[in-house]
PDB file of N, CA and C in Angstrom:
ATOM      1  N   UNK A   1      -8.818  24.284  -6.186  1.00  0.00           N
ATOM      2  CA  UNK A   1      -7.634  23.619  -6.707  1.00  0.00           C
ATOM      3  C   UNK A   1      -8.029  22.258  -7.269  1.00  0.00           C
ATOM      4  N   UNK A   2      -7.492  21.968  -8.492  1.00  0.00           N
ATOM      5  CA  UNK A   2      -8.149  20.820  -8.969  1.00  0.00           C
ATOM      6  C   UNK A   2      -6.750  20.012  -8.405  1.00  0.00           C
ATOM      7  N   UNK A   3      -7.408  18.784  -8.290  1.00  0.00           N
ATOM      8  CA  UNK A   3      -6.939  17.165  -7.801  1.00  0.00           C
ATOM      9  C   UNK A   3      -6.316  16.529  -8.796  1.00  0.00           C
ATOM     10  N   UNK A   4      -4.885  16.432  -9.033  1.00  0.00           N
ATOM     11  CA  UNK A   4      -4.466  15.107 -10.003  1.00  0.00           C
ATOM     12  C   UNK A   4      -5.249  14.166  -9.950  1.00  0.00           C
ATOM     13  N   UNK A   5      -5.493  13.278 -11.074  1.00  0.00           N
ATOM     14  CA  UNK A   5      -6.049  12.342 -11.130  1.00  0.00           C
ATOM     15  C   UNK A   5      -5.401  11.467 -11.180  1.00  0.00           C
ATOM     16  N   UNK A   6      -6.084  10.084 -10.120  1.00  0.00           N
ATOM     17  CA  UNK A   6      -4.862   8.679  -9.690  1.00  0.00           C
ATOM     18  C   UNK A   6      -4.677   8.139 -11.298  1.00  0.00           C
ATOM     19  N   UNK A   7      -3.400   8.078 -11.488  1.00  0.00           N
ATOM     20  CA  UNK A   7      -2.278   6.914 -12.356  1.00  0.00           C
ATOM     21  C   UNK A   7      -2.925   6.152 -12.656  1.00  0.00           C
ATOM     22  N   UNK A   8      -3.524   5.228 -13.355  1.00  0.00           N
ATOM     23  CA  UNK A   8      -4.131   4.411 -13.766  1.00  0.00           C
ATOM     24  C   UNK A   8      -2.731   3.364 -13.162  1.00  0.00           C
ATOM     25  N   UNK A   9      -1.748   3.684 -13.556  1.00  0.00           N
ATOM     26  CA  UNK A   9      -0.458   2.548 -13.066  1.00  0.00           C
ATOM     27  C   UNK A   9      -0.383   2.582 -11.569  1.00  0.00           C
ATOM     28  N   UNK A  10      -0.798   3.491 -10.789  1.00  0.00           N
ATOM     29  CA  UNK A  10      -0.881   3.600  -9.332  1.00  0.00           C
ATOM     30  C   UNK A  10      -1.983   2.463  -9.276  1.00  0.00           C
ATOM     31  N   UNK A  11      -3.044   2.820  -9.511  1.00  0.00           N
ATOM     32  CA  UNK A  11      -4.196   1.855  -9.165  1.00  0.00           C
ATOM     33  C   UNK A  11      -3.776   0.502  -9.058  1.00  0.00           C
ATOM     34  N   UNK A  12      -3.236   0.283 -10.647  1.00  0.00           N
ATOM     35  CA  UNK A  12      -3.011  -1.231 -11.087  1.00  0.00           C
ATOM     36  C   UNK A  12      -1.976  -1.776 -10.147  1.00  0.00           C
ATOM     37  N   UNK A  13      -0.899  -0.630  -9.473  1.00  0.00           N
ATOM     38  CA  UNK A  13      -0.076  -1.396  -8.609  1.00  0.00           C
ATOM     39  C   UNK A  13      -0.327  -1.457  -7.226  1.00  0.00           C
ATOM     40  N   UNK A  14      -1.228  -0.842  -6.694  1.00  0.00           N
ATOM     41  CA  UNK A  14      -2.000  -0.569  -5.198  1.00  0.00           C
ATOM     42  C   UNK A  14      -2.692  -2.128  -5.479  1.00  0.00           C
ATOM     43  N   UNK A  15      -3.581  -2.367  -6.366  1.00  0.00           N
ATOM     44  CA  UNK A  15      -4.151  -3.507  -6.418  1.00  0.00           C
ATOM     45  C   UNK A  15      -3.324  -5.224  -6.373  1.00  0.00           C
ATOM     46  N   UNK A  16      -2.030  -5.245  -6.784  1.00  0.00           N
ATOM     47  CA  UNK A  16      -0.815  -5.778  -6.916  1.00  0.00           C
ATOM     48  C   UNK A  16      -0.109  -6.124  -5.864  1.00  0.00           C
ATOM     49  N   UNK A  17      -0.168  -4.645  -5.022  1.00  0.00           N
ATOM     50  CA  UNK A  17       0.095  -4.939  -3.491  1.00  0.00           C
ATOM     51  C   UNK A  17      -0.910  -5.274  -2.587  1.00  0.00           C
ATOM     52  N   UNK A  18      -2.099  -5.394  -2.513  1.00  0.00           N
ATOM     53  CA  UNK A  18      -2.895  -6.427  -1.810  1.00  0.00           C
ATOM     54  C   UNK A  18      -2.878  -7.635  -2.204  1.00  0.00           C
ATOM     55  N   UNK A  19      -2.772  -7.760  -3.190  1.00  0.00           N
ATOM     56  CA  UNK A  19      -2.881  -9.224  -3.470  1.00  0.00           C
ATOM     57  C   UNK A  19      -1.431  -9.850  -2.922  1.00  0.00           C
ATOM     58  N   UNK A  20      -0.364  -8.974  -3.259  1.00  0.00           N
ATOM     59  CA  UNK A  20       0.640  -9.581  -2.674  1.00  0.00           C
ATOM     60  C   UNK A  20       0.788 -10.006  -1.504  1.00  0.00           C
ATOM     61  N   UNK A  21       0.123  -8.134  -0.275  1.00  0.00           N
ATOM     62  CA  UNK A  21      -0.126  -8.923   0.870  1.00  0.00           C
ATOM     63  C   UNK A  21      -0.741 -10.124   1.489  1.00  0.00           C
ATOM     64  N   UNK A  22      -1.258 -10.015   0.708  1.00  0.00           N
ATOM     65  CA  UNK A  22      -2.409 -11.429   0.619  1.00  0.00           C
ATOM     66  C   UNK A  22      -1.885 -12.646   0.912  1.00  0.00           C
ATOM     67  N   UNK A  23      -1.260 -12.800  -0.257  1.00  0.00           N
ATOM     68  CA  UNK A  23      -0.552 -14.054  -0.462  1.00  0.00           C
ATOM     69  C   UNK A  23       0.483 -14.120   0.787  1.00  0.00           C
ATOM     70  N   UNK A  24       1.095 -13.473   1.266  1.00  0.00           N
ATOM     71  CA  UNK A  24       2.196 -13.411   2.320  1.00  0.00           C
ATOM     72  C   UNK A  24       1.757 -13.270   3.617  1.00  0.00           C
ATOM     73  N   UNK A  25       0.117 -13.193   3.902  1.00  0.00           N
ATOM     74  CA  UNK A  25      -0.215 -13.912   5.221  1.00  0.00           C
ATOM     75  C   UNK A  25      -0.702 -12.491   5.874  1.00  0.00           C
ATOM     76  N   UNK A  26      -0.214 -11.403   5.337  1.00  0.00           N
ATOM     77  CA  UNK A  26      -0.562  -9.602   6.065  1.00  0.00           C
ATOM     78  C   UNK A  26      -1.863  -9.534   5.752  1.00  0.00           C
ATOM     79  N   UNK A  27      -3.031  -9.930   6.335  1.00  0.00           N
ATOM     80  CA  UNK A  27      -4.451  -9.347   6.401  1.00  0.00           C
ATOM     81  C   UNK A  27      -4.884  -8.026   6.520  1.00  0.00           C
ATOM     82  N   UNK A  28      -5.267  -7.539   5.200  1.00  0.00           N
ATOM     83  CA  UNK A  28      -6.023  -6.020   4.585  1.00  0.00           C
ATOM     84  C   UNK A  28      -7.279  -6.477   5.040  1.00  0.00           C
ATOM     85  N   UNK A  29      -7.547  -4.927   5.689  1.00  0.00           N
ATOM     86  CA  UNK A  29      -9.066  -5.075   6.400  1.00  0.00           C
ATOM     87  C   UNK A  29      -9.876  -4.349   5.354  1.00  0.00           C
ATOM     88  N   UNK A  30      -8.839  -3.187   4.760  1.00  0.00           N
ATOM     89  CA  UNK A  30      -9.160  -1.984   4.160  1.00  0.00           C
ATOM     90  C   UNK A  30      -8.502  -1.507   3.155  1.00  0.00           C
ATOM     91  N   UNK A  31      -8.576  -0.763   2.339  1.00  0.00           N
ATOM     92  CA  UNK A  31      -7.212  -0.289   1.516  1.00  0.00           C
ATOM     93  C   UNK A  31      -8.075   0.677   0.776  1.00  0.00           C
ATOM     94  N   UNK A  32      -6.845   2.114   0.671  1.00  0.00           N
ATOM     95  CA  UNK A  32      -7.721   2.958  -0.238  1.00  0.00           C
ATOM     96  C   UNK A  32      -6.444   4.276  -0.771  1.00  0.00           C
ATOM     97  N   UNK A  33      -7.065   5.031  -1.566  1.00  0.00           N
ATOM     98  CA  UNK A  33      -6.179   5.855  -1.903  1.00  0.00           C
ATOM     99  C   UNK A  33      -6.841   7.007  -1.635  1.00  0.00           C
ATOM    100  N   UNK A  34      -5.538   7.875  -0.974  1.00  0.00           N
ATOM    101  CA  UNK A  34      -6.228   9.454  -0.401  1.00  0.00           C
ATOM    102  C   UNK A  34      -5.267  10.434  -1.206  1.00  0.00           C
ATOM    103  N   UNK A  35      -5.790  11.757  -1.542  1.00  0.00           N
ATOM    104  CA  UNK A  35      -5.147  12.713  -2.070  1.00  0.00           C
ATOM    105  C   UNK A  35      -4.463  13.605  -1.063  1.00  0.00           C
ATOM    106  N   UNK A  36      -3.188  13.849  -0.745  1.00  0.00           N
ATOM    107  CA  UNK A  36      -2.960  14.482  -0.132  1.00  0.00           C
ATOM    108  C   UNK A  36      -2.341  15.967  -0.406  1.00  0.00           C
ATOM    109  N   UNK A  37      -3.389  16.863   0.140  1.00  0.00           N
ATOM    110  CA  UNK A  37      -3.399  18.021  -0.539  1.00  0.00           C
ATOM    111  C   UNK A  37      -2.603  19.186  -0.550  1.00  0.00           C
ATOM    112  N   UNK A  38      -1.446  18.746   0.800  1.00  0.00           N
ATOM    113  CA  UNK A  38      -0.076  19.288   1.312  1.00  0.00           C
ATOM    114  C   UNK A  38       1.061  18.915   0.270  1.00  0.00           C
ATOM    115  N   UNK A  39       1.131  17.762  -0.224  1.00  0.00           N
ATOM    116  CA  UNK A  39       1.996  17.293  -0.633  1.00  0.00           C
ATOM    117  C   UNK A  39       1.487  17.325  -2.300  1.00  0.00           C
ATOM    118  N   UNK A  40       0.127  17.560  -2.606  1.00  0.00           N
ATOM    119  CA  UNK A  40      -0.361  17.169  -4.245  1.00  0.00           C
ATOM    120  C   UNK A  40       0.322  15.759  -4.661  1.00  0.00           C
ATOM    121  N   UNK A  41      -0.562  14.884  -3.262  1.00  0.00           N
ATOM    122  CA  UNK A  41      -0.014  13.235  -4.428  1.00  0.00           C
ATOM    123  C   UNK A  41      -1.182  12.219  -3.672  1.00  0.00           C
ATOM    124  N   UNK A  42      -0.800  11.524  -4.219  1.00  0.00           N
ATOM    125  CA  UNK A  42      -1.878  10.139  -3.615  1.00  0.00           C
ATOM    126  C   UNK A  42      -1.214   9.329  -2.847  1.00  0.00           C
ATOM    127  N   UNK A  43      -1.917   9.072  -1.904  1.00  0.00           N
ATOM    128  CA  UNK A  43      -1.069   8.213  -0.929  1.00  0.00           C
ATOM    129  C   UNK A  43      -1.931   6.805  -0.750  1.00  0.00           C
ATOM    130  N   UNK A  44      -1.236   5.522  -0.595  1.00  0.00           N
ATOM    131  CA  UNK A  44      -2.227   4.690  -0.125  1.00  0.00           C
ATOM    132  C   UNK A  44      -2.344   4.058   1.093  1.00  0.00           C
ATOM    133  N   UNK A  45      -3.851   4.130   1.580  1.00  0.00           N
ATOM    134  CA  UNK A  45      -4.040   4.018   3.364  1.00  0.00           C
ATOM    135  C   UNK A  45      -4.268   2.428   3.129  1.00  0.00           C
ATOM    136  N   UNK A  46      -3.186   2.216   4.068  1.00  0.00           N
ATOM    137  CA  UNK A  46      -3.691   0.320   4.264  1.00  0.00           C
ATOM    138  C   UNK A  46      -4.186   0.084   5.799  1.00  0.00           C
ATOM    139  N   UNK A  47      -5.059  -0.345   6.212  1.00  0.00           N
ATOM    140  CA  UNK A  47      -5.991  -1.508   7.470  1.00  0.00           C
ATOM    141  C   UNK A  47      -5.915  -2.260   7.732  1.00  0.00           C
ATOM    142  N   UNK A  48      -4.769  -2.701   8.726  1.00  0.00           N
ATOM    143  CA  UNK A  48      -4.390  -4.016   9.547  1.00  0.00           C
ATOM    144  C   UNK A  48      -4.392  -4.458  10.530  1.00  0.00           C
ATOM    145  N   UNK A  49      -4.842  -5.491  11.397  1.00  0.00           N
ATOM    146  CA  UNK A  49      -4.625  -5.556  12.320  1.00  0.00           C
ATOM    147  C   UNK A  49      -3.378  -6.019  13.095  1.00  0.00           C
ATOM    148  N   UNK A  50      -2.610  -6.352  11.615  1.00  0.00           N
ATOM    149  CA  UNK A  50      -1.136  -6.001  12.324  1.00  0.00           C
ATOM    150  C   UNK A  50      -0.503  -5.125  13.080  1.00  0.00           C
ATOM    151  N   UNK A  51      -0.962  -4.134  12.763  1.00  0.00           N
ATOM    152  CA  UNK A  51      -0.488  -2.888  13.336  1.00  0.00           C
ATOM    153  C   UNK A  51      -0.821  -2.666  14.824  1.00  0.00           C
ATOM    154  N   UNK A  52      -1.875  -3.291  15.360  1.00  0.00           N
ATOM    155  CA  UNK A  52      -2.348  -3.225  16.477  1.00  0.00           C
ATOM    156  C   UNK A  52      -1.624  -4.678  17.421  1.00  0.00           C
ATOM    157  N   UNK A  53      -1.358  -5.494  16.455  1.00  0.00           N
ATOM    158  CA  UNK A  53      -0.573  -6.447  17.008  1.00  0.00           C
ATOM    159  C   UNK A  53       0.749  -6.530  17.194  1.00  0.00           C
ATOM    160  N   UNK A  54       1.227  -6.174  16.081  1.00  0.00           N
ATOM    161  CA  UNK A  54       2.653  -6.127  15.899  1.00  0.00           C
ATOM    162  C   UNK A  54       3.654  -4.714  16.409  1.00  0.00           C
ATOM    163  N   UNK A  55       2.758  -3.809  15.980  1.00  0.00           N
ATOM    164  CA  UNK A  55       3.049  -2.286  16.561  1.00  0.00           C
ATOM    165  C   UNK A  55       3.483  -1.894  14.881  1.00  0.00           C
ATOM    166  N   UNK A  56       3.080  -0.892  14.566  1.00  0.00           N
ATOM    167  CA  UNK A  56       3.781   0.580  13.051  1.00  0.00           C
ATOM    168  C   UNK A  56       4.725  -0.290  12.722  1.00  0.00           C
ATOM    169  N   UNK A  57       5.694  -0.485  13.199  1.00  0.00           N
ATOM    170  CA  UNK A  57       7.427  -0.324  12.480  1.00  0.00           C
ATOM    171  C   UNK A  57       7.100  -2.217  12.246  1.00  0.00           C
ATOM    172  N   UNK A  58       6.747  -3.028  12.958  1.00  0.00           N
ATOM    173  CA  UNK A  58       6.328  -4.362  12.034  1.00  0.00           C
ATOM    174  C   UNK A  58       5.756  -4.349  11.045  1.00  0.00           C
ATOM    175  N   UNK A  59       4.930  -3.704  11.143  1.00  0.00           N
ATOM    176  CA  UNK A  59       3.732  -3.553   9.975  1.00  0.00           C
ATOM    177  C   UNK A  59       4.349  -2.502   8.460  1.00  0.00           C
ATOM    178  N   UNK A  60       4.898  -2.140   8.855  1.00  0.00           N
ATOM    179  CA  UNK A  60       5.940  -1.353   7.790  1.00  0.00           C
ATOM    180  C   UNK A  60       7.159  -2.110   6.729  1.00  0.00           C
ATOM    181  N   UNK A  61       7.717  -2.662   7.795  1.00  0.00           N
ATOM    182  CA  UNK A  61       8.343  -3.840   7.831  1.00  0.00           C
ATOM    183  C   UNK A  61       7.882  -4.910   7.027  1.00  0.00           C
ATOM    184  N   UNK A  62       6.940  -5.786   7.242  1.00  0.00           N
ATOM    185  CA  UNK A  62       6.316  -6.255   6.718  1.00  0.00           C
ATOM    186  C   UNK A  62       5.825  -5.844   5.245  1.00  0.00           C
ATOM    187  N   UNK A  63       5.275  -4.812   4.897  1.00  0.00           N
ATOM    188  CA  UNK A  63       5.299  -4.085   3.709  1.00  0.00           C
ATOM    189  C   UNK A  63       6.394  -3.747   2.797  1.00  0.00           C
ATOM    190  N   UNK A  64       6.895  -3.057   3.118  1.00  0.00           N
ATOM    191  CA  UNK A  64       8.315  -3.029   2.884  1.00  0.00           C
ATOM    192  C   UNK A  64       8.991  -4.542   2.126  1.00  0.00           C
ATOM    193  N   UNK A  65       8.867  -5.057   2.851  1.00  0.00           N
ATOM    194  CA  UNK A  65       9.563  -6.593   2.152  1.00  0.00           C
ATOM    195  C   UNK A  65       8.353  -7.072   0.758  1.00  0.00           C
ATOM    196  N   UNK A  66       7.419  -7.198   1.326  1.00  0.00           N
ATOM    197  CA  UNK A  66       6.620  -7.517   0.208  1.00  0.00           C
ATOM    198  C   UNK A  66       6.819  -6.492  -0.970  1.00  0.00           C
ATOM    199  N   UNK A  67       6.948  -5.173  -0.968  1.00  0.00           N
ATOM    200  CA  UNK A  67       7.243  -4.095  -1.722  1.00  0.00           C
ATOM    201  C   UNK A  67       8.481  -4.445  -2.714  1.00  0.00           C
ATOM    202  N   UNK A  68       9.229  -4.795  -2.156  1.00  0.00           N
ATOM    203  CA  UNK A  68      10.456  -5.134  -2.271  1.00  0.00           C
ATOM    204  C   UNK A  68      10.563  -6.326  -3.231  1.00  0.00           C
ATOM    205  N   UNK A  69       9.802  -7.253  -2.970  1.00  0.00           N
ATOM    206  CA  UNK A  69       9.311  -8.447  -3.925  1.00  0.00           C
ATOM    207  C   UNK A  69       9.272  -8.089  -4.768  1.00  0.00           C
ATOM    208  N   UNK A  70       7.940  -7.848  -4.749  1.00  0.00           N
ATOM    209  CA  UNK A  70       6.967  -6.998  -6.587  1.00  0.00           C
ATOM    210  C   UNK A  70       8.535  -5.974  -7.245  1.00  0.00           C
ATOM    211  N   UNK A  71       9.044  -5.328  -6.992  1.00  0.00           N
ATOM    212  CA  UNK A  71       9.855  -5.151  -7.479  1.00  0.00           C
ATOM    213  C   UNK A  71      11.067  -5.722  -8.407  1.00  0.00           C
ATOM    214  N   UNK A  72      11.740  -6.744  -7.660  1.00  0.00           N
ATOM    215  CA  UNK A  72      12.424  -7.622  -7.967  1.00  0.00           C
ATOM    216  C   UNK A  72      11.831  -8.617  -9.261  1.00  0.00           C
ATOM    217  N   UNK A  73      10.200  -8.590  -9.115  1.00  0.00           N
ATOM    218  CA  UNK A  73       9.678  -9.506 -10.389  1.00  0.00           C
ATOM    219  C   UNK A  73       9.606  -8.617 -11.136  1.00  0.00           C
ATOM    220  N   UNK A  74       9.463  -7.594 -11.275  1.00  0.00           N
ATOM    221  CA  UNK A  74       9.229  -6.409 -12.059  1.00  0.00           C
ATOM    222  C   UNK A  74      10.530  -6.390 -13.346  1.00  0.00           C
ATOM    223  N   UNK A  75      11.862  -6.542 -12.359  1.00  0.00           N
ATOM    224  CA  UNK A  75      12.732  -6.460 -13.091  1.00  0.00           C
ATOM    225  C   UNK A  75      12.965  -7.336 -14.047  1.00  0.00           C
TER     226      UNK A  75
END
C-alpha cells in the first residue's frame, strides 16, 4: 500500500507549531510526523516533559490553546 505523501502545508504548519510552543514556554524534546496506517493520515507525535509533569489532559490543553492562537492569526 503506498503512503500519502506529507502536505508540504502540514510540514510548514507542524513547524509553526513548535515554534509557537516555543515561544509559550511548552518545551519540545521531540517532534515528528507518523503515518498512520489505520486511519491513512499523518499524525504529529510531540515530546514533553509536560506530560509527565502536568499529566495528558494539561499537556493537551496547553496545545490546544496555542493551536488555537495560530489560528486566530491565520485569520
Amino acid at each position: 500500500m503506498d503512503k500519502k505523501a506529507l502536505v508540504d502545508s502540514y510540514f510548514k504548519n507542524g513547524g509553526k507549531l513548535i515554534v509557537a510552543l516555543d515561544n509559550a514556554k511548552f518545551i519540545v524534546h521531540s517532534a515528528l510526523w507518523l503515518f498512520d496506517e489505520d486511519r491513512e493520515s499523518w499524525r504529529m507525535i510531540i515530546a514533553s516533559e509536560k506530560v509527565e509533569h502536568s499529566g495528558p489532559r494539561k499537556a493537551y490543553e496547553a496545545i490546544k490553546k496555542v493551536i488555537e492562537r495560530l489560528e486566530k492569526e491565520r485569520r
